[in-house]
C-alpha atoms as a PDB file:
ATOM      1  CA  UNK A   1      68.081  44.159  -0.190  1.00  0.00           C
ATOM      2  CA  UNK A   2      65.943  43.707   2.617  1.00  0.00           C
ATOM      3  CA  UNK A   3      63.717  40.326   2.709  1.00  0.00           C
ATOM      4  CA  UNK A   4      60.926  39.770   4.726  1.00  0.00           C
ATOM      5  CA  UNK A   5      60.668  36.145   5.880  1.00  0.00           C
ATOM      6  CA  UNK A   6      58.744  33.718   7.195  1.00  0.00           C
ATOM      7  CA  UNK A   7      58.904  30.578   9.972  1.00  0.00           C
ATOM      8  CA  UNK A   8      56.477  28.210  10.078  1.00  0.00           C
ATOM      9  CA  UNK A   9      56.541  26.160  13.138  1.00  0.00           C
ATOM     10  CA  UNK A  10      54.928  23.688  15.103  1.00  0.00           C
ATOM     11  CA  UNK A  11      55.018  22.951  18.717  1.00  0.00           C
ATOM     12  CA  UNK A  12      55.277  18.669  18.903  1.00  0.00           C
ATOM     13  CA  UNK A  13      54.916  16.604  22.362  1.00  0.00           C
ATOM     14  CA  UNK A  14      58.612  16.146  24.040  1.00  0.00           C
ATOM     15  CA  UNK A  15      60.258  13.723  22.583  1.00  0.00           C
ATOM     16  CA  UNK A  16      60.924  12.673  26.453  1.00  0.00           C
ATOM     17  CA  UNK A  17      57.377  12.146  27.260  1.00  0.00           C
ATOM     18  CA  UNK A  18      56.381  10.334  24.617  1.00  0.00           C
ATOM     19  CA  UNK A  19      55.455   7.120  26.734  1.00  0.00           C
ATOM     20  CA  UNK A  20      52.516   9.216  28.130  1.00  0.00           C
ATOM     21  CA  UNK A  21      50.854   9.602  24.327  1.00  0.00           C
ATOM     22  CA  UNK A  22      47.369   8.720  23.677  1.00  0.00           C
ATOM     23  CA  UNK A  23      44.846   8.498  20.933  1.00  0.00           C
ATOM     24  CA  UNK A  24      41.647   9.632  21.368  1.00  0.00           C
ATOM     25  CA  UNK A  25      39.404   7.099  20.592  1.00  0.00           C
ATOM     26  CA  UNK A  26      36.436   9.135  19.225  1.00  0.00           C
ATOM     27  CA  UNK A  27      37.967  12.350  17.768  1.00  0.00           C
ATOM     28  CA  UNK A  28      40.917  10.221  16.673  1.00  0.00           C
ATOM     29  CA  UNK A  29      43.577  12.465  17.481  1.00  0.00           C
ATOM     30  CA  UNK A  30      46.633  12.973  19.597  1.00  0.00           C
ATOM     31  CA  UNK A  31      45.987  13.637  23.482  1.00  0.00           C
ATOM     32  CA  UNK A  32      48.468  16.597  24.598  1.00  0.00           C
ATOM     33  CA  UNK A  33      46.971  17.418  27.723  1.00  0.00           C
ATOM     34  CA  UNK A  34      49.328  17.304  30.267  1.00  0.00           C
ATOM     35  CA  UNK A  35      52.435  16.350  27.750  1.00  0.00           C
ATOM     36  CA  UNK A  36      55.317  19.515  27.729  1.00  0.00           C
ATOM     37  CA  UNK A  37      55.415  20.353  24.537  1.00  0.00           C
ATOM     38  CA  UNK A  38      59.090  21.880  22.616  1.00  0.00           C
ATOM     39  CA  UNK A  39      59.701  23.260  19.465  1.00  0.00           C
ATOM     40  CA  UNK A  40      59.683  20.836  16.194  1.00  0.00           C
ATOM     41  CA  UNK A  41      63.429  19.959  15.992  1.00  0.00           C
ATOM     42  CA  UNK A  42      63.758  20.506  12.337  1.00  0.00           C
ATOM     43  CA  UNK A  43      61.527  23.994  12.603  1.00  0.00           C
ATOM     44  CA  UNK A  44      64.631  25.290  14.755  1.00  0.00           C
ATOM     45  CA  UNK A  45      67.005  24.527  11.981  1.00  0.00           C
ATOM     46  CA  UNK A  46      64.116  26.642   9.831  1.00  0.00           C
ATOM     47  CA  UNK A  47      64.513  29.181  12.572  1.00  0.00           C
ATOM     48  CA  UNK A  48      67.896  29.866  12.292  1.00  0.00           C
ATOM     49  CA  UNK A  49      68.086  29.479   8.642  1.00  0.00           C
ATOM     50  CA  UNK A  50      66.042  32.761   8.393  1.00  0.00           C
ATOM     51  CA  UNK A  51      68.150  34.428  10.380  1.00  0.00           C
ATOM     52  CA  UNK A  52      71.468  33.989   9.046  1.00  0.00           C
ATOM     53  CA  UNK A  53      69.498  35.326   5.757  1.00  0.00           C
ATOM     54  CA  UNK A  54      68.720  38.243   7.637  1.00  0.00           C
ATOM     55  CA  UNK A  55      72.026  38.736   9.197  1.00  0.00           C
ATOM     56  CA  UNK A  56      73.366  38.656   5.345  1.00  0.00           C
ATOM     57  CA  UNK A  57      70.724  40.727   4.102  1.00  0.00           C
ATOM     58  CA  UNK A  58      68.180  42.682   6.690  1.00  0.00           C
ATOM     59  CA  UNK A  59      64.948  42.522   6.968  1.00  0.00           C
ATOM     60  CA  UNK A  60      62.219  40.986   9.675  1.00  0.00           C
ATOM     61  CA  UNK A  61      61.869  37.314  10.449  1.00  0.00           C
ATOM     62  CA  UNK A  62      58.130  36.550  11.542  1.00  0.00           C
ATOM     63  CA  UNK A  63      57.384  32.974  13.011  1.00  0.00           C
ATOM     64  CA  UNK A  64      53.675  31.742  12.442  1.00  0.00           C
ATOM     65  CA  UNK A  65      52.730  28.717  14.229  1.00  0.00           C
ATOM     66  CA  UNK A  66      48.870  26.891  13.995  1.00  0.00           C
ATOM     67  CA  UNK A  67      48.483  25.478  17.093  1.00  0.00           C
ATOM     68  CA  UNK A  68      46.672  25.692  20.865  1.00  0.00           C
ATOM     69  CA  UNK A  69      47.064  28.924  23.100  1.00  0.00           C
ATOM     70  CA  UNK A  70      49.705  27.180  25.718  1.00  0.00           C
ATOM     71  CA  UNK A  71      51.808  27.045  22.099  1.00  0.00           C
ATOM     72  CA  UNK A  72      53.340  31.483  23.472  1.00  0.00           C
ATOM     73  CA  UNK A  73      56.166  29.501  25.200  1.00  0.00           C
ATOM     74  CA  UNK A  74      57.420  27.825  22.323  1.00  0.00           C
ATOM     75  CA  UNK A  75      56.852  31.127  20.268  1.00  0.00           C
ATOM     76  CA  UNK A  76      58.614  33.408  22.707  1.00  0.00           C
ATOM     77  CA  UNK A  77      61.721  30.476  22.480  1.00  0.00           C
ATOM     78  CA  UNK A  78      61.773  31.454  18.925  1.00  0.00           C
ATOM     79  CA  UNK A  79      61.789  35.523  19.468  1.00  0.00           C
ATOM     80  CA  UNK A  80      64.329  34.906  22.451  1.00  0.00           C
ATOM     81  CA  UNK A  81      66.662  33.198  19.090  1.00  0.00           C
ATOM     82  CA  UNK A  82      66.302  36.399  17.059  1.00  0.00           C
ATOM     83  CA  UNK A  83      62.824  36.410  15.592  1.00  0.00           C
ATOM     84  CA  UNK A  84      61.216  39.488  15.273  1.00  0.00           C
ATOM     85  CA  UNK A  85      57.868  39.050  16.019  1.00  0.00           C
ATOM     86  CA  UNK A  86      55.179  36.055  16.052  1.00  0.00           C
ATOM     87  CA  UNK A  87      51.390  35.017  15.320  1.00  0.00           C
ATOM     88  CA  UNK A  88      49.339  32.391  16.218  1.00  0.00           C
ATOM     89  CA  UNK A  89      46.589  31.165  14.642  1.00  0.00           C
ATOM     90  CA  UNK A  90      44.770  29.307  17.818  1.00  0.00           C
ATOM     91  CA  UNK A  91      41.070  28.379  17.432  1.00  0.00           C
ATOM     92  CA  UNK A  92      38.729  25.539  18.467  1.00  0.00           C
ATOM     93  CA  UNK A  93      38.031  25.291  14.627  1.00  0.00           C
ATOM     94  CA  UNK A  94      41.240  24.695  14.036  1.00  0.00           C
ATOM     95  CA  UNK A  95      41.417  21.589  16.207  1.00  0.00           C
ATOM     96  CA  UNK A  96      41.850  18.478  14.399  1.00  0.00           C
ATOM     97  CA  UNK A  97      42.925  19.505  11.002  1.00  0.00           C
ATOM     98  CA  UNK A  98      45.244  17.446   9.125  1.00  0.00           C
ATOM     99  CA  UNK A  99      47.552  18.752   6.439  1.00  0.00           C
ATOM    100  CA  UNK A 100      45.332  20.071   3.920  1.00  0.00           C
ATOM    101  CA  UNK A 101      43.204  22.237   6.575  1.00  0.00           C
ATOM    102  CA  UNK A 102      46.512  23.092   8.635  1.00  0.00           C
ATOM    103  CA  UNK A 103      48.169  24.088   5.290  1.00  0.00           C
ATOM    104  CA  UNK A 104      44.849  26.143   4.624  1.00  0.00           C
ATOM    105  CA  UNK A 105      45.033  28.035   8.193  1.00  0.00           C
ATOM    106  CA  UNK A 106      49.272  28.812   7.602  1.00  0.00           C
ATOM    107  CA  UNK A 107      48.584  30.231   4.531  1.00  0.00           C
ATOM    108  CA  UNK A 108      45.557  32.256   5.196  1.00  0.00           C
ATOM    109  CA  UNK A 109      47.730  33.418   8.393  1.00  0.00           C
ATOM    110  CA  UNK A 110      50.322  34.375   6.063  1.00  0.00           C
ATOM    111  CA  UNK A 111      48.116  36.202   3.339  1.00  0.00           C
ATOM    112  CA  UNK A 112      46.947  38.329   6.168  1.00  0.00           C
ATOM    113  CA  UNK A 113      50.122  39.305   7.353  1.00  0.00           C
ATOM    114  CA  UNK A 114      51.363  40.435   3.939  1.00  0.00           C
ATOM    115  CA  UNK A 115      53.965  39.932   1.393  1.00  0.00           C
ATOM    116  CA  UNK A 116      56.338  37.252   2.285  1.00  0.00           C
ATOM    117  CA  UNK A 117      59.848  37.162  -0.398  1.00  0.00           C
ATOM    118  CA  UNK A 118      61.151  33.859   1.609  1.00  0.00           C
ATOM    119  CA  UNK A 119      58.852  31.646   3.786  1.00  0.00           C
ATOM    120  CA  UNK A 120      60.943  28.463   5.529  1.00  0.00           C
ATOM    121  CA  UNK A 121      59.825  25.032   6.802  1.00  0.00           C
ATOM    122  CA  UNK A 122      61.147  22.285   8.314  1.00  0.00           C
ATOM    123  CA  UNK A 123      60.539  19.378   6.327  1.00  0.00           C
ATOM    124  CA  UNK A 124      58.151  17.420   9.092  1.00  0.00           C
ATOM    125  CA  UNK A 125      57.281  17.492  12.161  1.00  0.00           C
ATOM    126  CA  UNK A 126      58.510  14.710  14.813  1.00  0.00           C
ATOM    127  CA  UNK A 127      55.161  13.714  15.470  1.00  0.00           C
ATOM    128  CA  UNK A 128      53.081  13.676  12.259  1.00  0.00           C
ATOM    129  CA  UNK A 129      56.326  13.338   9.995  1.00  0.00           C
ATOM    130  CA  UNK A 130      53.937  13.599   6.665  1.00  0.00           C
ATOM    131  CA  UNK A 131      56.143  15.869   5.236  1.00  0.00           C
ATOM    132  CA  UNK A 132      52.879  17.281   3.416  1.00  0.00           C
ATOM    133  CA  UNK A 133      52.500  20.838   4.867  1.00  0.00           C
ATOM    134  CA  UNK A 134      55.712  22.384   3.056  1.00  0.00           C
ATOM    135  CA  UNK A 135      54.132  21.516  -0.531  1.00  0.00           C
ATOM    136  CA  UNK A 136      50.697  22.293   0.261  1.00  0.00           C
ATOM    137  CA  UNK A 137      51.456  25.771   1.772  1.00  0.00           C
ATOM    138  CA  UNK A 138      53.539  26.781  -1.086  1.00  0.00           C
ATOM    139  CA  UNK A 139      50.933  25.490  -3.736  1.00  0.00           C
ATOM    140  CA  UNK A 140      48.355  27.331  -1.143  1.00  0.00           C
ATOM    141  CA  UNK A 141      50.493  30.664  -1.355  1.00  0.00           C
ATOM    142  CA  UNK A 142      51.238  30.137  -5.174  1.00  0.00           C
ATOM    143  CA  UNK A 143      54.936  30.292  -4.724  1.00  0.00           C
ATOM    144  CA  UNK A 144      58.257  27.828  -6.085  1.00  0.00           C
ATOM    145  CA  UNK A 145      59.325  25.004  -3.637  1.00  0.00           C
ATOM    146  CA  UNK A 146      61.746  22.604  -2.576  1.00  0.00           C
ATOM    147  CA  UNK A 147      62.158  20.483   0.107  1.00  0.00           C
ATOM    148  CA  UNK A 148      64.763  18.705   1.605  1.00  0.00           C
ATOM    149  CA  UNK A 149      67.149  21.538   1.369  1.00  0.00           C
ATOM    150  CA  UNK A 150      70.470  21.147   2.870  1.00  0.00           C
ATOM    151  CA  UNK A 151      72.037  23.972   1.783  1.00  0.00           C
ATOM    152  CA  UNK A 152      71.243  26.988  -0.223  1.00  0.00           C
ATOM    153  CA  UNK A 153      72.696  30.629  -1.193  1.00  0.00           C
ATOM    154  CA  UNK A 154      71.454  33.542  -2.428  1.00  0.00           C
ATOM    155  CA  UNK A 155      72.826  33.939  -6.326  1.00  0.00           C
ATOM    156  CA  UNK A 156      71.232  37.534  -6.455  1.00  0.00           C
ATOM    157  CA  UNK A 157      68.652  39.504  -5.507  1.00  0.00           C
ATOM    158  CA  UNK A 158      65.815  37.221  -6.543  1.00  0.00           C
ATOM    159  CA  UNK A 159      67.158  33.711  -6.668  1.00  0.00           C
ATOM    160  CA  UNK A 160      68.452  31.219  -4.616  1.00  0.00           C
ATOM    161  CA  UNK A 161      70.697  27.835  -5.462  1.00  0.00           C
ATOM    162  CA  UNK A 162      69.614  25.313  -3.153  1.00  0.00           C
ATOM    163  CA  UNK A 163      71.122  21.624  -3.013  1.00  0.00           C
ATOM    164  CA  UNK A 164      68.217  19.255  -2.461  1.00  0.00           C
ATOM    165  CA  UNK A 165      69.202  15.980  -0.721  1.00  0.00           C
ATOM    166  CA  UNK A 166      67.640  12.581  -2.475  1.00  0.00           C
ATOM    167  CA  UNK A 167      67.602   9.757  -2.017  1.00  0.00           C
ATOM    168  CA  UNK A 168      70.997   8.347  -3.922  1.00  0.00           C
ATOM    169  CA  UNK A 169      72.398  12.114  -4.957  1.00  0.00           C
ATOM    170  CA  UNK A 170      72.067  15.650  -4.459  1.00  0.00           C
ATOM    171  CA  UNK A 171      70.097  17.922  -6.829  1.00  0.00           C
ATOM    172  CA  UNK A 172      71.074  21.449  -7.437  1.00  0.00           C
ATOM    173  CA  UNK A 173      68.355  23.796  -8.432  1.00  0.00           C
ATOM    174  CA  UNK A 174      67.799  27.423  -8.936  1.00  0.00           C
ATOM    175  CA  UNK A 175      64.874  28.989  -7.462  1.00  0.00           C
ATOM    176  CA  UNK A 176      63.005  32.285  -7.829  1.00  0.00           C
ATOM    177  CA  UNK A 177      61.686  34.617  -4.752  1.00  0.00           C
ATOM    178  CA  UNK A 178      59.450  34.177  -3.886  1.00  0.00           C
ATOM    179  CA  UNK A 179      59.585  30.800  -2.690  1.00  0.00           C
ATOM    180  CA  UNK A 180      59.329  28.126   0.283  1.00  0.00           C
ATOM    181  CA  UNK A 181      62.130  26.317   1.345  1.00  0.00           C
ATOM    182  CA  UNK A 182      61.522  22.914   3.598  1.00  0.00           C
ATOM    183  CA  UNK A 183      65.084  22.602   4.922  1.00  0.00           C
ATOM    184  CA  UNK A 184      66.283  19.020   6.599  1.00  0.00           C
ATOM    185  CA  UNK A 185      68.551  18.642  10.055  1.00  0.00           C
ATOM    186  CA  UNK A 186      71.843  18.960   8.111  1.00  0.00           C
ATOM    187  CA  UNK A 187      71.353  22.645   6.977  1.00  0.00           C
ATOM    188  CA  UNK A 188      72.605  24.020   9.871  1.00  0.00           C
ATOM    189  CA  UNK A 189      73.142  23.909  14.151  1.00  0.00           C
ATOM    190  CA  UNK A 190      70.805  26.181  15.687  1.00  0.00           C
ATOM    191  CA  UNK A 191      71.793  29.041  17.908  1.00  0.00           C
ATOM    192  CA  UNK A 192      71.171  28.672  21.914  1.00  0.00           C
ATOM    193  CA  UNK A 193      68.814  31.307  23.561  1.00  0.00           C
ATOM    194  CA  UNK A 194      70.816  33.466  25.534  1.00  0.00           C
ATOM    195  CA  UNK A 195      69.912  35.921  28.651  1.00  0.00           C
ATOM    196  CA  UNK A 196      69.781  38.262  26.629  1.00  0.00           C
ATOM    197  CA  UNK A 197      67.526  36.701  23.992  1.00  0.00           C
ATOM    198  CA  UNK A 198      64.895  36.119  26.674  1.00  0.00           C
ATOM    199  CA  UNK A 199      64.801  39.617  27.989  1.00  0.00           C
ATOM    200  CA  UNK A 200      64.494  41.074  24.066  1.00  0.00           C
ATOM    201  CA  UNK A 201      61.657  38.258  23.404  1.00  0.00           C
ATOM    202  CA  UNK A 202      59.737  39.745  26.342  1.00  0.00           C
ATOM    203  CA  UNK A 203      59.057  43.106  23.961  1.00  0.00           C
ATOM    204  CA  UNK A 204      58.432  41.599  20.864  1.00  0.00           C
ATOM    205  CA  UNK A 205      55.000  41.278  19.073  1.00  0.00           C
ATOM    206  CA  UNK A 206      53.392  37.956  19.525  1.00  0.00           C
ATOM    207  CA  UNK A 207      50.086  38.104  18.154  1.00  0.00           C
ATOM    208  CA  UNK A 208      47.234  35.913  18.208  1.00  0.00           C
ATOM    209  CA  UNK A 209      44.428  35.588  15.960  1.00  0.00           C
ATOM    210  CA  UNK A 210      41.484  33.304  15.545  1.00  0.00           C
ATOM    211  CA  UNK A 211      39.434  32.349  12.532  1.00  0.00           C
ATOM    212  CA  UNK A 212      36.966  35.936  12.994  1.00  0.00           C
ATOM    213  CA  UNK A 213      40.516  37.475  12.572  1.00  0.00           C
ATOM    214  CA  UNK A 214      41.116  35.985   8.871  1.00  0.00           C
ATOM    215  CA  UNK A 215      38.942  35.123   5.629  1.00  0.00           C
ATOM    216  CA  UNK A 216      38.628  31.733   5.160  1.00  0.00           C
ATOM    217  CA  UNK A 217      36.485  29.267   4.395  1.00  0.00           C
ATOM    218  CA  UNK A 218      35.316  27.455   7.869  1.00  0.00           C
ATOM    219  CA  UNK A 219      34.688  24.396   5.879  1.00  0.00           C
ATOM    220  CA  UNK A 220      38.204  24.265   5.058  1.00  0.00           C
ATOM    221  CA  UNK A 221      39.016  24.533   8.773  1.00  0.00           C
ATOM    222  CA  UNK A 222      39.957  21.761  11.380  1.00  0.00           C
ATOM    223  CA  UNK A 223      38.525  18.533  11.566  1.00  0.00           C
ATOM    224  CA  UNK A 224      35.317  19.317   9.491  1.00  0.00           C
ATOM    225  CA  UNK A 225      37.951  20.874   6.891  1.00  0.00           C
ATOM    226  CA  UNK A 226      40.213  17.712   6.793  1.00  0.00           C
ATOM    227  CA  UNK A 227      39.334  14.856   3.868  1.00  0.00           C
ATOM    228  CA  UNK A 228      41.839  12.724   5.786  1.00  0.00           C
ATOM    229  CA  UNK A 229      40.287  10.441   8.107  1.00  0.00           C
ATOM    230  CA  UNK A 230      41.886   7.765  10.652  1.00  0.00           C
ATOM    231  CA  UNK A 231      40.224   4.572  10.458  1.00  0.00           C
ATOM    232  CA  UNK A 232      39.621   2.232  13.687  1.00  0.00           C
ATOM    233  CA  UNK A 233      42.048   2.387  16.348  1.00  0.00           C
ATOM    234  CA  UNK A 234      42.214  -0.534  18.908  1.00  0.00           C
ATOM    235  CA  UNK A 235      45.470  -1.676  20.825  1.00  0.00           C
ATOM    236  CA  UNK A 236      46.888  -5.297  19.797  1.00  0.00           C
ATOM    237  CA  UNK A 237      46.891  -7.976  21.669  1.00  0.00           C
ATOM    238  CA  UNK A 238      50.819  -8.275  23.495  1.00  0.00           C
ATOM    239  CA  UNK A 239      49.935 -11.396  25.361  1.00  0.00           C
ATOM    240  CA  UNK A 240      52.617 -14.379  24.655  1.00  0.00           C
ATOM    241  CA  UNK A 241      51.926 -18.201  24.653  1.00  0.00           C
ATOM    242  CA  UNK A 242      54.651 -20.020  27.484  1.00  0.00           C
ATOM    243  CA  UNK A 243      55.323 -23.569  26.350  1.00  0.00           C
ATOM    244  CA  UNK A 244      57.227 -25.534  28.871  1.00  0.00           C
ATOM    245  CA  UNK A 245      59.999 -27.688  27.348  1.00  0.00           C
ATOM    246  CA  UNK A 246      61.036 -30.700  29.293  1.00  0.00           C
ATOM    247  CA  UNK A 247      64.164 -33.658  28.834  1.00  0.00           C
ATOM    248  CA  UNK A 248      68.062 -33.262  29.513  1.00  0.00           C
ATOM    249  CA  UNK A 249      70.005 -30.246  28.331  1.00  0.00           C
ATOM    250  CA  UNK A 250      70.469 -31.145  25.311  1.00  0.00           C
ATOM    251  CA  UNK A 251      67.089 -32.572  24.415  1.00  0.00           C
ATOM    252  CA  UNK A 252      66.174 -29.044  25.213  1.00  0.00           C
ATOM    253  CA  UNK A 253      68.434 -27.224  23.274  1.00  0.00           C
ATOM    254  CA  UNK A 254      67.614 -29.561  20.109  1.00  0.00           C
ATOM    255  CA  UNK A 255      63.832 -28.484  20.767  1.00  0.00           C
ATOM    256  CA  UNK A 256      64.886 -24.404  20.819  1.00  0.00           C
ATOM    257  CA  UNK A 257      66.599 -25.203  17.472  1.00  0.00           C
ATOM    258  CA  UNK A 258      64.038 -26.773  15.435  1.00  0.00           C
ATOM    259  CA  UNK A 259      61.194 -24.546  17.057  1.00  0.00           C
ATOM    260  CA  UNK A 260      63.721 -21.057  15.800  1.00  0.00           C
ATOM    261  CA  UNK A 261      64.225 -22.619  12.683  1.00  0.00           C
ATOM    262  CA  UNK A 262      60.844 -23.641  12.148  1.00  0.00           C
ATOM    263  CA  UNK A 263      60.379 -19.858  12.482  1.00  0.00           C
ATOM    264  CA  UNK A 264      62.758 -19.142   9.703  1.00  0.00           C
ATOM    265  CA  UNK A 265      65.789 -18.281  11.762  1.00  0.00           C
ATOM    266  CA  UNK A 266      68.915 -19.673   9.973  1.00  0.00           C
ATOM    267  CA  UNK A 267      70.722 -21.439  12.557  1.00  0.00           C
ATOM    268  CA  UNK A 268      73.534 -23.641  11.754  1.00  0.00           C
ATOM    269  CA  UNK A 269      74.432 -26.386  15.133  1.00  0.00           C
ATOM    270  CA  UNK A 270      77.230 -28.618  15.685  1.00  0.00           C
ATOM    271  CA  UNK A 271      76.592 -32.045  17.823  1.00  0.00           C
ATOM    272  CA  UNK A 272      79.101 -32.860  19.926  1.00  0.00           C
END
């Protein structure tokens, strides 16, 4: 039983850089430029969740990502873990899209690229963190879901048990191929990219295609595609007001106290 499976992933700023983030006041979205960017945490858990199922059963693993061009490196990461080949979908159309029109680009991607028997999420990104895009694309793609998974195995050839992690239990469901599985942090430890890995990743298909490449709908595309809209953005103020408190120590001390607890801190004080 050979599968053929699918990664969606998303490049996200560096967690390390995030000081340097800005909002662009007009287009209201992130600024990148200039921020390193590294795979989505959780999408490497995805990644390496599609390989053990290959390992187990054959098959290709192809990892589709929506994002800009500089997005190859973080591609050719995931074909130096194992991945067989890669596409992205990177278009000025595309920019700005939120879920709905993201989900819309992944899954005409995917169409394109054939039949699919497993397709893999994350379950958000570390910058969004909507947790949107796993639901939409399988509802896109007209195939079961479930999110959350944090642990799943095949039962035969065309379903999976998957434990689903809520909020005050764990659900255990049966699902049929094909399907989308958003899997959490706990799933699994990703693999390290190896020497070895990098060389192979050098000769694998990465692919890029644009939105003349595919058959959509360019009003479902990017910011024009994208019924969610940010509303103003402005900076609050951070400013403090100093008051200067004056009398002995303990005249001082009595004024902290009733000032805290006239700010509802619970503060119980002995006098000596």
């Amino acid at each position: 039983m050979e599968l053929q499976i699918g990664v969606c992933m998303k490049p996200v700023p560096d967690p390390k850089e995030y000081d340097k983030i800005t909002i662009d006041p007009v287009t209201k979205t992130i600024t990148r430029k200039g921020i390193p960017t590294i795979i989505n945490p959780v999408d490497k858990n995805a990644i390496e969740a599609a390989l053990r199922v290959r390992e187990q059963f054959g098959g290709k693993v192809t990892v589709v990502s929506m994002a800009p061009p500089e997005a190859k490196t973080e591609l050719t990461e995931a074909l130096a873990m194992g991945a067989d080949e890669a596409l992205l979908l990177s278009d000025r159309a595309f920019a700005g899209a939120d879920t709905l029109a993201t989900s819309y680009t992944l899954a005409q991607g995917l169409n394109k690229l054939g039949r699919f028997d497993l397709i893999i999420t994350g379950t958000e990104s570390a910058d969004g963190a909507t947790s949107q895009v796993p639901a939409q694309l399988a509802v896109m793609l007209n195939v079961s879901h479930l999110w959350n998974v944090k642990e799943f195995v095949f039962e035969n050839k065309k379903q999976i048990r998957a434990k689903v992690k809520m909020d005050n239990a764990i659900g255990e469901y049966l699902i049929q191929l094909p399907a989308l599985l958003g899997v959490s942090r706990e799933i699994n430890k990703p693999r390290y990219v190896t020497a070895l890995g990098i060389i192979k990743a050098k000769k694998k298909p990465l692919t890029v295609w644009g939105k003349d490449d595919l058959q959509v709908d360019t009003d479902r595309l990017g910011l024009k595609g994208s019924p969610t809209q940010p509303g103003d953005i402005y900076a609050p103020s951070m400013g403090r007001k100093g008051q200067r408190l004056e009398g002995t120590k303990e005249e001082i001390t009595e004024q902290i106290l009733t000032k805290l607890q006239g700010a509802g801190v619970n503060i119980s004080a002995s006098k000596s």
